[in-house]
C-alpha atoms as a PDB file:
ATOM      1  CA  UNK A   1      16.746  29.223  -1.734  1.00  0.00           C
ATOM      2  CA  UNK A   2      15.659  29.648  -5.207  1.00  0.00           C
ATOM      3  CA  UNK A   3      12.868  32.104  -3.508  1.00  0.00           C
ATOM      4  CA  UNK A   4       9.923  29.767  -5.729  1.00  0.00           C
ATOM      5  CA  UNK A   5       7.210  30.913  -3.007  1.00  0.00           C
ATOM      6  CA  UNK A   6       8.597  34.840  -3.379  1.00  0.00           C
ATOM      7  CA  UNK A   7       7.644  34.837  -6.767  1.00  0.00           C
ATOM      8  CA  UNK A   8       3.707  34.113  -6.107  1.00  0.00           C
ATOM      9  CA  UNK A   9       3.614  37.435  -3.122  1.00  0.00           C
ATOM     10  CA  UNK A  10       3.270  40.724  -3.978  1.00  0.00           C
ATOM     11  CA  UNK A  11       6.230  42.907  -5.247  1.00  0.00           C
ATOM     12  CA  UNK A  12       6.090  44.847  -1.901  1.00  0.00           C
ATOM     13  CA  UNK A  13       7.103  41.631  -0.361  1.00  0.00           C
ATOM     14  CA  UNK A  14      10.544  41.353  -1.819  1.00  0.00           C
ATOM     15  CA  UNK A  15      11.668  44.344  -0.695  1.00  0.00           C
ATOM     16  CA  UNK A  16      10.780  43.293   3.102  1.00  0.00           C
ATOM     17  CA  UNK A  17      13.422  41.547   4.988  1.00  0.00           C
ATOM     18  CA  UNK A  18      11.029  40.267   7.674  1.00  0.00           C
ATOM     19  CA  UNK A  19       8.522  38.889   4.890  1.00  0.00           C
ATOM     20  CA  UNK A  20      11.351  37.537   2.390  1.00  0.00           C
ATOM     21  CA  UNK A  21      12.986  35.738   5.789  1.00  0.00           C
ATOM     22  CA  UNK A  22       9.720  34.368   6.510  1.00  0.00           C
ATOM     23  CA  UNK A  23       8.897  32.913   3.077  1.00  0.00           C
ATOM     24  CA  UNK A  24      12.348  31.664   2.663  1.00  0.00           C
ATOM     25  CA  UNK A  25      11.645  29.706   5.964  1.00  0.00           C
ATOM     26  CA  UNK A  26       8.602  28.440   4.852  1.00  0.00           C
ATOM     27  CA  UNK A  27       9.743  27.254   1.472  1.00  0.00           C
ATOM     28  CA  UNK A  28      12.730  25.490   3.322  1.00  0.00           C
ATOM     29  CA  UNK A  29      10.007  23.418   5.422  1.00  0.00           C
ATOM     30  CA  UNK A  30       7.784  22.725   2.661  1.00  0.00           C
ATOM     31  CA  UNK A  31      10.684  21.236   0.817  1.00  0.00           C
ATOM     32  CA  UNK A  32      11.647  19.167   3.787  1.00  0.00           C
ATOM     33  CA  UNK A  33       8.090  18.451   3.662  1.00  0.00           C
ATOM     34  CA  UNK A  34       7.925  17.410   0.278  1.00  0.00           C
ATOM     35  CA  UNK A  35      11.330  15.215   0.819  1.00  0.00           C
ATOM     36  CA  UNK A  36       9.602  13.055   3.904  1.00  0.00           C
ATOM     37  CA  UNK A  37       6.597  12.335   1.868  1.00  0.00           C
ATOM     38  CA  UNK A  38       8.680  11.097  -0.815  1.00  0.00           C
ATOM     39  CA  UNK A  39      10.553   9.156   1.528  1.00  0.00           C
ATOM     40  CA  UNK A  40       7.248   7.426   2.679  1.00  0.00           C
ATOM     41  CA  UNK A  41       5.559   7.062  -0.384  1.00  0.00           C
ATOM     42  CA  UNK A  42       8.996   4.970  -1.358  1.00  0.00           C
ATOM     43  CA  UNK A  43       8.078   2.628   1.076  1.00  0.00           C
ATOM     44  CA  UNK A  44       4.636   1.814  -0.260  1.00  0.00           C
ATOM     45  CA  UNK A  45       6.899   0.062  -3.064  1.00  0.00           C
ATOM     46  CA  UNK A  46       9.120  -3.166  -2.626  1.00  0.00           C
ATOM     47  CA  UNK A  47      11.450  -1.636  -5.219  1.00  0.00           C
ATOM     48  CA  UNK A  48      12.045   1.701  -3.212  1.00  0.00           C
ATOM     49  CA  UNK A  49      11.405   0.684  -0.162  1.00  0.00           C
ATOM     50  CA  UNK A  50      14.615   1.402   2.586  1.00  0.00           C
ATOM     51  CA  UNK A  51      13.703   1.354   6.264  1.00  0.00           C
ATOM     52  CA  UNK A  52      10.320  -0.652   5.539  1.00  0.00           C
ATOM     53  CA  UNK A  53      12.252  -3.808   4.320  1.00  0.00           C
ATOM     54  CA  UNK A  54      11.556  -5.919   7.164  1.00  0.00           C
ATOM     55  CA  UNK A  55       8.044  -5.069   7.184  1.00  0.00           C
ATOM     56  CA  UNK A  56       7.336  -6.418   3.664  1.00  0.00           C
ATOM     57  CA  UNK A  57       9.833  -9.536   4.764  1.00  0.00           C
ATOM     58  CA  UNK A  58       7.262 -10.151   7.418  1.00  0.00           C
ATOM     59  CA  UNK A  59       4.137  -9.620   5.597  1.00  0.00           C
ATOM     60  CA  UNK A  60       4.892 -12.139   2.857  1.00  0.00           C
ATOM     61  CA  UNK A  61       6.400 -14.733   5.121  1.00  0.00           C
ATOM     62  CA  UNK A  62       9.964 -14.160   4.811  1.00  0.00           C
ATOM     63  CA  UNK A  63      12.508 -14.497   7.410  1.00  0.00           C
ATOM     64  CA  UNK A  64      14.235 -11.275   8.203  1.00  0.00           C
ATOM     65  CA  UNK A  65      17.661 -10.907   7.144  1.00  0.00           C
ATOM     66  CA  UNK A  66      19.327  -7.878   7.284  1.00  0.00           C
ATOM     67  CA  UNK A  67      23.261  -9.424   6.387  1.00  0.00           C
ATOM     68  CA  UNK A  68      21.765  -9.422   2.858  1.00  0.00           C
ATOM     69  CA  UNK A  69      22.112  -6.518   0.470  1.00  0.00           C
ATOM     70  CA  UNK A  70      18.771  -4.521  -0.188  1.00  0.00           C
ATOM     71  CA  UNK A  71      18.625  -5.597  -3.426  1.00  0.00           C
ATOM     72  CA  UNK A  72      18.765  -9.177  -2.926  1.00  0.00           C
ATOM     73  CA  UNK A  73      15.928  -8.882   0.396  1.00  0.00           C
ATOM     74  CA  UNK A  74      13.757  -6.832  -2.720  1.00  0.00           C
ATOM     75  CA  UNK A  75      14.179  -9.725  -5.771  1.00  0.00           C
ATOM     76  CA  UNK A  76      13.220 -12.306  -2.689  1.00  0.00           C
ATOM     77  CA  UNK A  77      10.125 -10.278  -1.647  1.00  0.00           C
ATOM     78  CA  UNK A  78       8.788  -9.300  -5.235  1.00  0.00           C
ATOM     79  CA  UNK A  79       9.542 -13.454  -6.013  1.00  0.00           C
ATOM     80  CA  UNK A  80       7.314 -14.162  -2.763  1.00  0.00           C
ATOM     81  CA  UNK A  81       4.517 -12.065  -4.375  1.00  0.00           C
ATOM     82  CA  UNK A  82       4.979 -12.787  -7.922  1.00  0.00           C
ATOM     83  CA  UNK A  83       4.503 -16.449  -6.647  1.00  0.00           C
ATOM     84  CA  UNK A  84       1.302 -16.344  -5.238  1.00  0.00           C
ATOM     85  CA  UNK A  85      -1.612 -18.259  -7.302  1.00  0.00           C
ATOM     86  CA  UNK A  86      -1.538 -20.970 -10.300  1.00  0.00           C
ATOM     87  CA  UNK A  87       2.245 -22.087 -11.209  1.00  0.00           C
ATOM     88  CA  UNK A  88       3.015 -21.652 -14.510  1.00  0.00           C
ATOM     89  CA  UNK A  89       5.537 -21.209 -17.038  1.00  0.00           C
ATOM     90  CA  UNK A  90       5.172 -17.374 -16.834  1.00  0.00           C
ATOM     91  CA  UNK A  91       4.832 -17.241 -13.411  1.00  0.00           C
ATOM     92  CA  UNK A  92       8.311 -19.670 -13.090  1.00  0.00           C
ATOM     93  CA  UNK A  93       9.606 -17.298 -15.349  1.00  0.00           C
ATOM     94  CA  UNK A  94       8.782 -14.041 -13.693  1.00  0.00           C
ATOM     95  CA  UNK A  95      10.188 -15.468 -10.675  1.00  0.00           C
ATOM     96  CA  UNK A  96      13.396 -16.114 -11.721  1.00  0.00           C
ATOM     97  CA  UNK A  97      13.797 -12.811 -13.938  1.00  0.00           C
ATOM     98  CA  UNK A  98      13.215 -10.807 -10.457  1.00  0.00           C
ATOM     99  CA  UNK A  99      15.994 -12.746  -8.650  1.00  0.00           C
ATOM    100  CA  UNK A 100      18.759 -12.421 -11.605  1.00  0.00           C
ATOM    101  CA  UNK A 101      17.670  -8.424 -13.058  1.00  0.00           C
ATOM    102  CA  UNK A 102      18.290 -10.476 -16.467  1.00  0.00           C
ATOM    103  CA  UNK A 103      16.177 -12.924 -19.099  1.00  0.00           C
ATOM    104  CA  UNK A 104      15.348 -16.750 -18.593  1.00  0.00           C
ATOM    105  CA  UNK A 105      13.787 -19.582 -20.426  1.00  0.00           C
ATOM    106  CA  UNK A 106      11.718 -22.036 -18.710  1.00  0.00           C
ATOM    107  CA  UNK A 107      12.062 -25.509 -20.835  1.00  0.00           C
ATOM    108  CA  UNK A 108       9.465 -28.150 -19.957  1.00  0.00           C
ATOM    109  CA  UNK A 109      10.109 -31.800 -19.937  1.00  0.00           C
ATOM    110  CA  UNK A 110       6.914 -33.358 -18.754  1.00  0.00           C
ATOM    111  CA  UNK A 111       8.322 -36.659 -19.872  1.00  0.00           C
ATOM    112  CA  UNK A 112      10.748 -36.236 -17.146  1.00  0.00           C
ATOM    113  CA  UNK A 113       8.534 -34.591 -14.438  1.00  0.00           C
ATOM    114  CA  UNK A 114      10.688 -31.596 -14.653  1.00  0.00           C
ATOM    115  CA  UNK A 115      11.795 -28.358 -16.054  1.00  0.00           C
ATOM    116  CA  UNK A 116      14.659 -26.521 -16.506  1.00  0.00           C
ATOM    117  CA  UNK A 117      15.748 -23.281 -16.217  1.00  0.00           C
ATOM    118  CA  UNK A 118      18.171 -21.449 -18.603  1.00  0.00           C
ATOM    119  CA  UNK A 119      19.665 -18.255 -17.932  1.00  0.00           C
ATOM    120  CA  UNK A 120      19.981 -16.553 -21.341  1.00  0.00           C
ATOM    121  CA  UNK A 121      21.421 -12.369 -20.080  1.00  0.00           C
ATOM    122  CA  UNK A 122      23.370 -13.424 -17.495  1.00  0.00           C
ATOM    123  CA  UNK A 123      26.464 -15.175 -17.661  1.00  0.00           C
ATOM    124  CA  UNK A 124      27.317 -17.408 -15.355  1.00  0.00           C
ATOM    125  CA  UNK A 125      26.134 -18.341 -11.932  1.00  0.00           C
ATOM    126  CA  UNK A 126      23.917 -15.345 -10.465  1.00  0.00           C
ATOM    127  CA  UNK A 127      24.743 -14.293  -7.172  1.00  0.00           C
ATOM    128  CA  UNK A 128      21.505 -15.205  -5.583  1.00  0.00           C
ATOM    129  CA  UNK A 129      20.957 -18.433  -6.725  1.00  0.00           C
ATOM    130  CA  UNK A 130      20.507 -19.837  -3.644  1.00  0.00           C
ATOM    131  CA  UNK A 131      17.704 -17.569  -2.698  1.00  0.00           C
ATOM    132  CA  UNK A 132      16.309 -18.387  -6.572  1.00  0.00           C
ATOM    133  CA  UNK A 133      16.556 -21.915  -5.636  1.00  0.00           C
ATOM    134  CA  UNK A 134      14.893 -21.702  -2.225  1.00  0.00           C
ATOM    135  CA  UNK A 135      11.863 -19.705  -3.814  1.00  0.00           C
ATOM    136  CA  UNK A 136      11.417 -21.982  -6.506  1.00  0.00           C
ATOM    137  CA  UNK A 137      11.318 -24.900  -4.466  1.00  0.00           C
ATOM    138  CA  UNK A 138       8.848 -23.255  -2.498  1.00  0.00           C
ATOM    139  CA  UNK A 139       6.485 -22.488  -5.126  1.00  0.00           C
ATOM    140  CA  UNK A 140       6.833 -25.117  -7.886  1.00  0.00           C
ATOM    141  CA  UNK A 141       4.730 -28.452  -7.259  1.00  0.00           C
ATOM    142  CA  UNK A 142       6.068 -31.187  -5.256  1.00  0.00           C
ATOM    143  CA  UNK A 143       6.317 -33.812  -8.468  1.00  0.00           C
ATOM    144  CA  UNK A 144       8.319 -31.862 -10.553  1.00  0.00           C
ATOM    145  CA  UNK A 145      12.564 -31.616 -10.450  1.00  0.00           C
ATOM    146  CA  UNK A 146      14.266 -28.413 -11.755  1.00  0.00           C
ATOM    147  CA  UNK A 147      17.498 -27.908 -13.496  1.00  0.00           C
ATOM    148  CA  UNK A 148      18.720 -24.767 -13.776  1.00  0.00           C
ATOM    149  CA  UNK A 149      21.121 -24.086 -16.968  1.00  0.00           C
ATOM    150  CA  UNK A 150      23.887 -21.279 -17.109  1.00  0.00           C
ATOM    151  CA  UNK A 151      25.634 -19.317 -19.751  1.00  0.00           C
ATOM    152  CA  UNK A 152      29.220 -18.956 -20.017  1.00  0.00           C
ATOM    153  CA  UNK A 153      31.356 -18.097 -22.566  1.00  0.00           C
ATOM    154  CA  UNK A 154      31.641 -20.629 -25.386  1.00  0.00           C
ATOM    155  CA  UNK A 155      34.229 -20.988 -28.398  1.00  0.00           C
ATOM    156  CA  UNK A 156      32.091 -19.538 -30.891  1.00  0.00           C
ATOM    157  CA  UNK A 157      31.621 -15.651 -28.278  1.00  0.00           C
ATOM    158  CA  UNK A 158      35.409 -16.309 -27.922  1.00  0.00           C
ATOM    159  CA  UNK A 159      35.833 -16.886 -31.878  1.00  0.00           C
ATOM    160  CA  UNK A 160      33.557 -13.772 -32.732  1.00  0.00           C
ATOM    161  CA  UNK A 161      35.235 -11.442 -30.031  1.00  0.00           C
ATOM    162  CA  UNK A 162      37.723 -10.725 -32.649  1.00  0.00           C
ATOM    163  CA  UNK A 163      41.070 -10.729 -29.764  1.00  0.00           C
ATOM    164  CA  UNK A 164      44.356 -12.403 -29.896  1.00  0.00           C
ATOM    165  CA  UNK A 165      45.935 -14.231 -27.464  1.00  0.00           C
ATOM    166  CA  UNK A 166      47.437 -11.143 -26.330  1.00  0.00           C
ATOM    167  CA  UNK A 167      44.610  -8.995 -25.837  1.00  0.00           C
ATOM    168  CA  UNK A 168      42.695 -11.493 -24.199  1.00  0.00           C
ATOM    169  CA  UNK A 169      45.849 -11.656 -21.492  1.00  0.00           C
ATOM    170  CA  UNK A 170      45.929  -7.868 -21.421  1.00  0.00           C
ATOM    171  CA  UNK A 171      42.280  -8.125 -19.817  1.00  0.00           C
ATOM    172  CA  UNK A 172      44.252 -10.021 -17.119  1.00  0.00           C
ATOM    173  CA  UNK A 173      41.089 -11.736 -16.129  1.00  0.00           C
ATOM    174  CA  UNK A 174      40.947 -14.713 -13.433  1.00  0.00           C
ATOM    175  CA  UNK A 175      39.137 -17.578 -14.994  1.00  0.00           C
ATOM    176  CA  UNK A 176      36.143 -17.286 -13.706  1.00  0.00           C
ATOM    177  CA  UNK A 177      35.852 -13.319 -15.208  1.00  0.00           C
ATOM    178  CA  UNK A 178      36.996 -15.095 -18.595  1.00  0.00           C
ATOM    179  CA  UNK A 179      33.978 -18.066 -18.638  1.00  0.00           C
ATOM    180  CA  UNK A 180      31.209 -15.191 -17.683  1.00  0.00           C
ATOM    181  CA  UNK A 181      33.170 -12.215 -19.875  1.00  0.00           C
ATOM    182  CA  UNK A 182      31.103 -10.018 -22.067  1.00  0.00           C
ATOM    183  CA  UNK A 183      32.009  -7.811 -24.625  1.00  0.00           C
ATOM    184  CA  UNK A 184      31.202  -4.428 -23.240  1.00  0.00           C
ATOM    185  CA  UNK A 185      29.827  -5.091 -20.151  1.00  0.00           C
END
């Protein structure tokens, strides 16, 4: 114990084993204390929330699936709530950006009755997409088709990556590491 309660008591106190046992016990149940109540409080919040995931699945409306990683059950939660109200281009966009943790574009074509989406930070296909699809089908109006757009690497990344032939084959990536490969990441 790092005796934080010991230094508040009088200096007669730390000379007392009885009192100095009895503080140190105290300060190791306020600290598990303090630990639980963070541990609750986390719940109160889709992104921290653990053991209360199912909760919030049921509260917005969301079948309960624990196979899926916490992360994913979160982005579909926080979607279900960010989609509540008028649709719009924002709200399309926010969406999306909580499914794929990355930046997308929301292109309009009223001429066509649709819209597209274009992923912009994340190369190519995000994991979830099928959940992104789901929850965009479930909030955008019933007239309007989407498209959804993704990123992969192009000739002119490849060209401005600066690598030979060789040092692109020392990265000994499969193709589908090469299409989505980022400098860095």
């Amino acid at each position: 114990m790092n005796n934080s309660l010991m230094k508040f008591m009088p200096e007669y106190y730390r000379t007392s084993k009885v009192a100095t046992n009895l503080i140190n016990v105290e300060e190791e149940e306020l600290q598990s204390f303090k630990k639980k109540l963070e541990e609750t409080l986390n719940q109160f919040y889709v992104d921290t929330s653990t053991f209360t995931l199912e909760r919030w699945e049921r509260e917005v409306g969301i079948p309960v699936n624990n196979t899926k990683p916490a992360a994913y059950r979160r982005s579909v939660i926080k979607s279900k709530i960010r989609g509540s109200g008028t649709i719009t281009v924002k709200l399309i966009k926010n969406v999306s950006e909580s499914f794929t943790n990355g930046e997308v574009e929301v292109i309009e074509n009223p001429e066509c009755y649709s819209f597209t989406i274009r992923f912009i930070s994340v190369m190519g296909v995000p994991p979830n997409i099928d959940d992104l699809k789901e929850a965009i089908e479930e909030i955008k109006p019933a007239h309007l088709m989407v498209e959804y757009s993704y990123r992969y690497l192009i000739w002119n990344d490849f060209d401005n990556a600066h690598k030979t032939w060789d040092q692109w084959d020392a990265l000994n990536l499969t193709w589908d590491e090469f299409e989505i490969y980022k400098e860095g990441a």
